[in-house]
Each structure stands twice: as C-alpha cells, then as structure tokens.
N, C-alpha and C. Protein backbone atom coordinates (compact mmCIF):
# COMPACT_ATOMS: atom_id res chain seq x y z
N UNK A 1 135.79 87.75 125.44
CA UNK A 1 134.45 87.29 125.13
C UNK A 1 133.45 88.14 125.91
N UNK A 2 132.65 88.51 125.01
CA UNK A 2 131.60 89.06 125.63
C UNK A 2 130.56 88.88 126.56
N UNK A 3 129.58 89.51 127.71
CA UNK A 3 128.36 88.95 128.68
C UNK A 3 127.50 87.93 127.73
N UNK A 4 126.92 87.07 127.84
CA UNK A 4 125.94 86.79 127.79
C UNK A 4 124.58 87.33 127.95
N UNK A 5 123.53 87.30 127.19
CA UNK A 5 122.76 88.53 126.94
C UNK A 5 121.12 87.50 127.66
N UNK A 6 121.70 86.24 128.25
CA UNK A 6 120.10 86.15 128.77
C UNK A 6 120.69 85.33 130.32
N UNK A 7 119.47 85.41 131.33
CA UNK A 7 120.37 85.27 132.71
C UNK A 7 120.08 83.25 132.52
N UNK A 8 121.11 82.81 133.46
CA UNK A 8 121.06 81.29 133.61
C UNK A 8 119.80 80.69 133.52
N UNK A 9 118.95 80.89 134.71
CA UNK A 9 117.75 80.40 134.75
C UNK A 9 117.11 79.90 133.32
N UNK A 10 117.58 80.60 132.17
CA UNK A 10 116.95 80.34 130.76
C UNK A 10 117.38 79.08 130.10
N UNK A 11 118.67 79.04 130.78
CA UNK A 11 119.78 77.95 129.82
C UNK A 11 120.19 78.16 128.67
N UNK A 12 119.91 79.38 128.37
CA UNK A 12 119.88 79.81 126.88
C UNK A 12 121.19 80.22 126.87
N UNK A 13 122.41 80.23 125.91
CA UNK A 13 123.98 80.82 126.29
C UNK A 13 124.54 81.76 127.69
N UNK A 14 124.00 80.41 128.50
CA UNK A 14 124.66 81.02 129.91
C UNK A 14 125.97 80.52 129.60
N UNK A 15 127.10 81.55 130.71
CA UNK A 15 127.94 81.18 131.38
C UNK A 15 128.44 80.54 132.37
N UNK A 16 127.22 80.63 133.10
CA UNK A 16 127.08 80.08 134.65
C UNK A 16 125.79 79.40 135.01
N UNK A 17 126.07 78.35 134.38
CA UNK A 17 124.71 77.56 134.66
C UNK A 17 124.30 77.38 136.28
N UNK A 18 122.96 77.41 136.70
CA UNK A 18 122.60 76.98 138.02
C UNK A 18 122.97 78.13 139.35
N UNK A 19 123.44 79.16 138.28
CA UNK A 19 123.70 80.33 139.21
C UNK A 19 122.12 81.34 139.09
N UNK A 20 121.51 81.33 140.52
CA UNK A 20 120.26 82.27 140.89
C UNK A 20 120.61 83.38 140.85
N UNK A 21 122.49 84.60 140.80
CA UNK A 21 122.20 85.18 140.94
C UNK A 21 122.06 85.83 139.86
N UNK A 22 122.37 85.33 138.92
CA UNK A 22 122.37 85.44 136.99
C UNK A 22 121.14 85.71 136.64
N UNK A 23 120.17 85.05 137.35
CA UNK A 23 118.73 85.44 137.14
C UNK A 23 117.89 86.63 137.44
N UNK A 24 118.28 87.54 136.60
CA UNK A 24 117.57 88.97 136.68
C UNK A 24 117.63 89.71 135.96
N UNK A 25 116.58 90.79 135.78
CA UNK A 25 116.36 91.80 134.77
C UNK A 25 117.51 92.22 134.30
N UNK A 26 117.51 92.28 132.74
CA UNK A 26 119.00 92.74 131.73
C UNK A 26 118.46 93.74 132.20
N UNK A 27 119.75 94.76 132.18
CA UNK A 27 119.55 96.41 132.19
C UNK A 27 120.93 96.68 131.50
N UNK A 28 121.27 97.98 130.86
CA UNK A 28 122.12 98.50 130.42
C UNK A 28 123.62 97.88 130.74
N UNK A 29 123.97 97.31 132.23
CA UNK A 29 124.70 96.90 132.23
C UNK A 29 125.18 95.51 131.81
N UNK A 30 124.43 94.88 131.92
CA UNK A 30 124.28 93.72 130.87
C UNK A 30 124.91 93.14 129.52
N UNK A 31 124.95 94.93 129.20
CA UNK A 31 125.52 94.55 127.28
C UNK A 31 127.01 95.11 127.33
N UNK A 32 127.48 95.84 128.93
CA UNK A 32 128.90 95.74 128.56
C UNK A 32 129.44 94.55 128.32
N UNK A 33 130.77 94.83 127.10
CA UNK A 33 131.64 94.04 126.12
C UNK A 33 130.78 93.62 125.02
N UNK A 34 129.61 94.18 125.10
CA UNK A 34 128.92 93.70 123.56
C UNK A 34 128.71 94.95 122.83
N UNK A 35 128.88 94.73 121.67
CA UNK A 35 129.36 95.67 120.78
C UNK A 35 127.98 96.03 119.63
N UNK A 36 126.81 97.23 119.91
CA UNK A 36 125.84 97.50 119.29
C UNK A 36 126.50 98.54 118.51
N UNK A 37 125.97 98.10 117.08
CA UNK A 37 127.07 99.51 116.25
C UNK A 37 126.19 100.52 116.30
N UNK A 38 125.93 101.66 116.64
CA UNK A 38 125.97 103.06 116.11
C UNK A 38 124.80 103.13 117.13
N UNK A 39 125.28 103.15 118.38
CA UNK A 39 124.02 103.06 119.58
C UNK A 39 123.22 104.38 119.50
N UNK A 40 124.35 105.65 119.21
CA UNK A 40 123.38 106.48 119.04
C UNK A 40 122.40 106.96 118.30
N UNK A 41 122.64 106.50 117.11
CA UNK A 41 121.32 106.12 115.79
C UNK A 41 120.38 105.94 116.07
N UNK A 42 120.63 104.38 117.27
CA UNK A 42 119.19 103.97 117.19
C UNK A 42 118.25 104.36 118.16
N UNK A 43 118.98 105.08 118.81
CA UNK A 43 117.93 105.87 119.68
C UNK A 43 117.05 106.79 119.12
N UNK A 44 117.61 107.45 118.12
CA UNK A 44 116.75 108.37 117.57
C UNK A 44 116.15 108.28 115.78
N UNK A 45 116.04 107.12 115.82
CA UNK A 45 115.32 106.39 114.66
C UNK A 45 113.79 106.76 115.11
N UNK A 46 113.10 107.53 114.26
CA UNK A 46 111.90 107.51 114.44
C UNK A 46 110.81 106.84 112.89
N UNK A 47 109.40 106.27 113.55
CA UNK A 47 108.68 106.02 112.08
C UNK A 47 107.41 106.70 112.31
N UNK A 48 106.74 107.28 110.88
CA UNK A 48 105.77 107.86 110.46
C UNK A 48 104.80 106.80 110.37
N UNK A 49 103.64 106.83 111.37
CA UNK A 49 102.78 105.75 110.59
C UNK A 49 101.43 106.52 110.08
N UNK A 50 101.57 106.46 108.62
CA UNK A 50 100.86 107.15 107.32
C UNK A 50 99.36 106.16 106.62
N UNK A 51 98.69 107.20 106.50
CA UNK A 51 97.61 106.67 105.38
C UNK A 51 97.90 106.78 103.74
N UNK A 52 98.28 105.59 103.06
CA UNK A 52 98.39 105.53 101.63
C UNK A 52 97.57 105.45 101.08
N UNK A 53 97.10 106.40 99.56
CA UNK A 53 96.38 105.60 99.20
C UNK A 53 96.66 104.61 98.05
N UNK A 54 96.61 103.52 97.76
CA UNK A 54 97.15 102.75 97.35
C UNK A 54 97.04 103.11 95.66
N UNK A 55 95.87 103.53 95.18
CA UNK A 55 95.51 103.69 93.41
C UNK A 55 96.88 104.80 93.18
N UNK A 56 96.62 106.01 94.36
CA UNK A 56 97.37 107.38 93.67
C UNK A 56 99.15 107.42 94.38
N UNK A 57 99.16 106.36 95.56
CA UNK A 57 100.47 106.68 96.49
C UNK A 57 100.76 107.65 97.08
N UNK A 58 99.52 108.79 97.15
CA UNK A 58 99.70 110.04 98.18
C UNK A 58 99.14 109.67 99.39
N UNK A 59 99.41 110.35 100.47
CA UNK A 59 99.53 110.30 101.73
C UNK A 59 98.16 111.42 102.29
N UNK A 60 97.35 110.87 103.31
CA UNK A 60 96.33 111.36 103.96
C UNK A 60 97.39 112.82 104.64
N UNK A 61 96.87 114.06 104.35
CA UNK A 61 97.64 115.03 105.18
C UNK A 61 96.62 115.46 106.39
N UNK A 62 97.24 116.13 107.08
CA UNK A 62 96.12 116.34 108.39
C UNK A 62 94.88 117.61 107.72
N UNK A 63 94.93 118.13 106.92
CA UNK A 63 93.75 119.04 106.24
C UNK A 63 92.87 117.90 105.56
N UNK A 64 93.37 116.85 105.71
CA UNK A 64 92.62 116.20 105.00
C UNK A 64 92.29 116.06 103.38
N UNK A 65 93.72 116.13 102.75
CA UNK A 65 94.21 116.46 101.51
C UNK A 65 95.07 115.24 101.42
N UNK A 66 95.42 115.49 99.81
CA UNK A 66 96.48 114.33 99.71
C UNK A 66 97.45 114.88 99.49
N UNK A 67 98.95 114.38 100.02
CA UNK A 67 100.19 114.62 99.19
C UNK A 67 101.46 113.48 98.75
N UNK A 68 102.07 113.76 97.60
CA UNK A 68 103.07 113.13 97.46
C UNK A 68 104.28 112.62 98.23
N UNK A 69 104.43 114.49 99.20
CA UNK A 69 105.52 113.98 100.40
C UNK A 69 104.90 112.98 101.68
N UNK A 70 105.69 111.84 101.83
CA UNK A 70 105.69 111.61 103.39
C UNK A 70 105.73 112.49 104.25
N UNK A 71 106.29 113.39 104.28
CA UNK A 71 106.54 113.91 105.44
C UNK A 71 106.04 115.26 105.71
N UNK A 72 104.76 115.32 104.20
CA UNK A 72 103.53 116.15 104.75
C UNK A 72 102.19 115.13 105.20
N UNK A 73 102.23 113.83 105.13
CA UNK A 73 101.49 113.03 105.88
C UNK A 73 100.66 113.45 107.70
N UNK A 74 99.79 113.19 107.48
CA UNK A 74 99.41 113.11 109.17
C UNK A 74 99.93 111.96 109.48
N UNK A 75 100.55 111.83 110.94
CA UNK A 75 100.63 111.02 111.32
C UNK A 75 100.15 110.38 112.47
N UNK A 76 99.99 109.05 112.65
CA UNK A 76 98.97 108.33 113.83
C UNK A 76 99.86 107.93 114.72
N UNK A 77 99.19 107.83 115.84
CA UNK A 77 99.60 107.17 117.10
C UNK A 77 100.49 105.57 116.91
N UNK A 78 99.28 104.60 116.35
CA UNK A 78 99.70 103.29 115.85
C UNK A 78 99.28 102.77 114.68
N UNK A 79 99.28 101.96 114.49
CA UNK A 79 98.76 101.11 113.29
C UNK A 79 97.21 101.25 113.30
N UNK A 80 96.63 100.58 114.33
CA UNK A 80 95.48 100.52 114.79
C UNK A 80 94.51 101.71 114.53
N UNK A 81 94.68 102.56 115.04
CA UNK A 81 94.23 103.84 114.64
C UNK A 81 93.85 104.49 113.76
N UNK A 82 95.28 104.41 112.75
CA UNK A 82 95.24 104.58 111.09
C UNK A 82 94.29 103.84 110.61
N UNK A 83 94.29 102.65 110.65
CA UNK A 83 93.25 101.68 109.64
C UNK A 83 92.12 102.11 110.58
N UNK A 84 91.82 102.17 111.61
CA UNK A 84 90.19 102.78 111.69
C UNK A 84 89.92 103.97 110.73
N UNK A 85 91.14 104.80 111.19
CA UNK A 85 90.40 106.18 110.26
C UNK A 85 90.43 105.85 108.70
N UNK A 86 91.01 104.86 108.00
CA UNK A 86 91.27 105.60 106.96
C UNK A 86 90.00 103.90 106.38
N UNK A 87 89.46 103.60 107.44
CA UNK A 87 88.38 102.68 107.14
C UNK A 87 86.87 104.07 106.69
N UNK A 88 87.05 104.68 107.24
CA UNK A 88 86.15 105.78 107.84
C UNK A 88 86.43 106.89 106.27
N UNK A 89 87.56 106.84 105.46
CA UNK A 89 87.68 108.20 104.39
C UNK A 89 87.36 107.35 102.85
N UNK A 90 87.00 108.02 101.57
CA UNK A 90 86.63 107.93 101.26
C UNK A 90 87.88 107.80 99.76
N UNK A 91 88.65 106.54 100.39
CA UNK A 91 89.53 106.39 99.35
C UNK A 91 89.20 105.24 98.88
N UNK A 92 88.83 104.14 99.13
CA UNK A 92 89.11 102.72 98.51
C UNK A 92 89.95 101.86 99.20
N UNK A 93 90.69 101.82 98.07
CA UNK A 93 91.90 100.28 98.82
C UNK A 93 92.90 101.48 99.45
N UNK A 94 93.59 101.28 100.43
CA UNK A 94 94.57 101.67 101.13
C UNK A 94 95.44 101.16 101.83
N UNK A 95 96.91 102.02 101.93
CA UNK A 95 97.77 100.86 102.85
C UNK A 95 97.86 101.54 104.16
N UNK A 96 98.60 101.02 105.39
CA UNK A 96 98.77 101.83 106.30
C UNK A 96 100.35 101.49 106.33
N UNK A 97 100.71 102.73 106.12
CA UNK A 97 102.56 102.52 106.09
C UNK A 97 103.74 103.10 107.70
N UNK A 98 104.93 102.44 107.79
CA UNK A 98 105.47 103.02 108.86
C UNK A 98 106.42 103.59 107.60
N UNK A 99 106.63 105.26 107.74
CA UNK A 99 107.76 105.43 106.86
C UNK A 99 108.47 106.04 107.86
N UNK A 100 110.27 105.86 107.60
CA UNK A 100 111.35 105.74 108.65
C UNK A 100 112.25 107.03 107.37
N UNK A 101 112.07 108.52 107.94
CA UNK A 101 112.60 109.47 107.21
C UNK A 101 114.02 109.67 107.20
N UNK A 102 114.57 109.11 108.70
CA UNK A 102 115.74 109.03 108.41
C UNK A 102 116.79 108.16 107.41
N UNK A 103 115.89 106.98 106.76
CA UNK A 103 116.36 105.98 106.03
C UNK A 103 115.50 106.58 104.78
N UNK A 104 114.74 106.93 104.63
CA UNK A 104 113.80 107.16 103.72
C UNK A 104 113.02 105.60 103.27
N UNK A 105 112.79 104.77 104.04
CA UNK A 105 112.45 103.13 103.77
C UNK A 105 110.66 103.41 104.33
N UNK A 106 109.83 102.99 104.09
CA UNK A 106 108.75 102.15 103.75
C UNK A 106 108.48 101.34 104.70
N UNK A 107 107.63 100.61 105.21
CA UNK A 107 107.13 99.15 105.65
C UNK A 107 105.03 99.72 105.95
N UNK A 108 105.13 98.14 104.93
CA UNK A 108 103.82 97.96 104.95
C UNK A 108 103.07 97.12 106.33
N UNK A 109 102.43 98.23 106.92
CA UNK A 109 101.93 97.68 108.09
C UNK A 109 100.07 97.19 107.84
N UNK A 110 99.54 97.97 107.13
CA UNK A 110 98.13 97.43 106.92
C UNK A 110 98.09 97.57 105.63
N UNK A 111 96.37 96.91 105.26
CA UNK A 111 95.86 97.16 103.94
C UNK A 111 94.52 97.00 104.36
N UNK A 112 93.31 97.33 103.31
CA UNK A 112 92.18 97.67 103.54
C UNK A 112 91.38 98.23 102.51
N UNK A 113 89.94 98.68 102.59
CA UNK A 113 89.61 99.01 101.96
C UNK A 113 88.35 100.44 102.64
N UNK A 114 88.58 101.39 102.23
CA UNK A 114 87.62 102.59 103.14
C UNK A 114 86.48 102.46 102.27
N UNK A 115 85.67 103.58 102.56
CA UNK A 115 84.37 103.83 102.10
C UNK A 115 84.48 104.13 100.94
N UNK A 116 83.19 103.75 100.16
CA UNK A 116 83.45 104.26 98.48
C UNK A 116 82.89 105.19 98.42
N UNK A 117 83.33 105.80 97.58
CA UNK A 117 82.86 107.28 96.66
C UNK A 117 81.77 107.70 97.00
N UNK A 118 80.63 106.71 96.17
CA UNK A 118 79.42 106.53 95.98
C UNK A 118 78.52 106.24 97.24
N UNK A 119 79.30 105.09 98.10
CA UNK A 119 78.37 105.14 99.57
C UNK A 119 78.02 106.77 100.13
N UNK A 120 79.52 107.17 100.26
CA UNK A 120 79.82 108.87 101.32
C UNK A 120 79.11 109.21 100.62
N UNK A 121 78.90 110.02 99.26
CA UNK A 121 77.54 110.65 98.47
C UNK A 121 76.33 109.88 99.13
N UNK A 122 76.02 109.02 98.97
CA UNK A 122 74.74 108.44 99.28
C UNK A 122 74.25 109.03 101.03
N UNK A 123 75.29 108.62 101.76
CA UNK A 123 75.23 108.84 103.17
C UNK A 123 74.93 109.99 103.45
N UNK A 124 75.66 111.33 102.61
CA UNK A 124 75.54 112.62 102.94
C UNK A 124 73.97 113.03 102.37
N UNK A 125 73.82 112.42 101.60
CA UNK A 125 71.94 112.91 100.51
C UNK A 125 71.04 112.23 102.13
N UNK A 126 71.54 111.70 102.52
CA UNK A 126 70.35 111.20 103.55
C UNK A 126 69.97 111.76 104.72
N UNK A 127 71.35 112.38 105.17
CA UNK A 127 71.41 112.94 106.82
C UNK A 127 70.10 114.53 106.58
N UNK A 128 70.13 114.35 107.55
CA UNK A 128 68.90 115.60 107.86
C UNK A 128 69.13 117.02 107.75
C-alpha cells in the first residue's frame, strides 16, 4: 500500500492519526510507492495561451495578422493579458484559448468582445 498523500494533522486518509510528525510540507518524497503514470510527460506538457477569433477561428499572430495554425499564434503570458489585448484589437467576439500542442487539444479560457470595426475607423479620423 501506498504513502498517503496528505499529512495527519488534515485527517484526510492518514495513516497515523495524531502524529505531529506527519504534519509537513509534501515534497517529492512523499509520493514514493505512488504510482504517477508517465511522470516524464508531464513535466514537459506545455500550453499556448492564444487570441481566437471566434467568426473566422484564426489566431492573433505576433505581426499582428491572422492565421489558421496555432502554433503561428502569439502567445501571452496568461489569460489575463490576452483578453486585455485582444479587448484593445479590432475583431469582435473572441475567445482566449490555452492550446496544448503536444495533445493538439483546445481549452476555452475566455470570451469577449474587442473593438468594432467601425469604432477603430472612427477613433483613428479623430486623433490629431
């Protein structure tokens, strides 16, 4: 049988209830006899977090173009970030996606709507 993966103090599937010295930071050693499949995978799982645009499904590229590939996408720091900027471009409705290239999978992290067409024209006829 394998460690137990949270210390006593929790009560949560201890072994040793009422034992203080159980109570301390998991670290690596912790999960010997527990069995994570393909540990080295998941270390190097990385995700793209992309500007979609939702009408066409191309991806904000860093020229500031669109493309079909993900993985000519710019990509952002976080979530957060993305939906500011792509509050700021002049697409419409948009998603903000994490895409995971090694799986080739998707996840919808935001949605939104940027500046219209017609505002950015308007905005640019005005500046000085």
């Amino acid at each position: 049988m394998g460690k137990t993966l949270f210390p006593a103090s929790t009560g949560v599937g201890s072994t040793t209830q009422n034992d203080p010295a159980a109570a301390h930071q998991l670290s690596w050693d912790d999960f010997a006899g527990t069995q994570i499949p393909n540990q080295q995978a998941l270390t190097r799982i990385s995700m793209h977090i992309l500007i979609e645009n939702e009408e066409t499904l191309e991806y904000l590229t860093g020229e500031n173009n669109w493309s079909k590939s993900p993985l000519k996408g710019k990509q952002f720091l976080n979530r957060l970030l993305a939906s500011r900027a792509a509050r700021l471009e002049a697409i419409g409705k948009f998603n903000v996606v994490g895409y995971i290239p090694q799986t080739k999978q998707f996840i919808n992290l935001d949605h939104g709507r940027g500046m219209q067409k017609s505002a950015t024209v308007d905005a640019a006829k005005n500046e000085p």
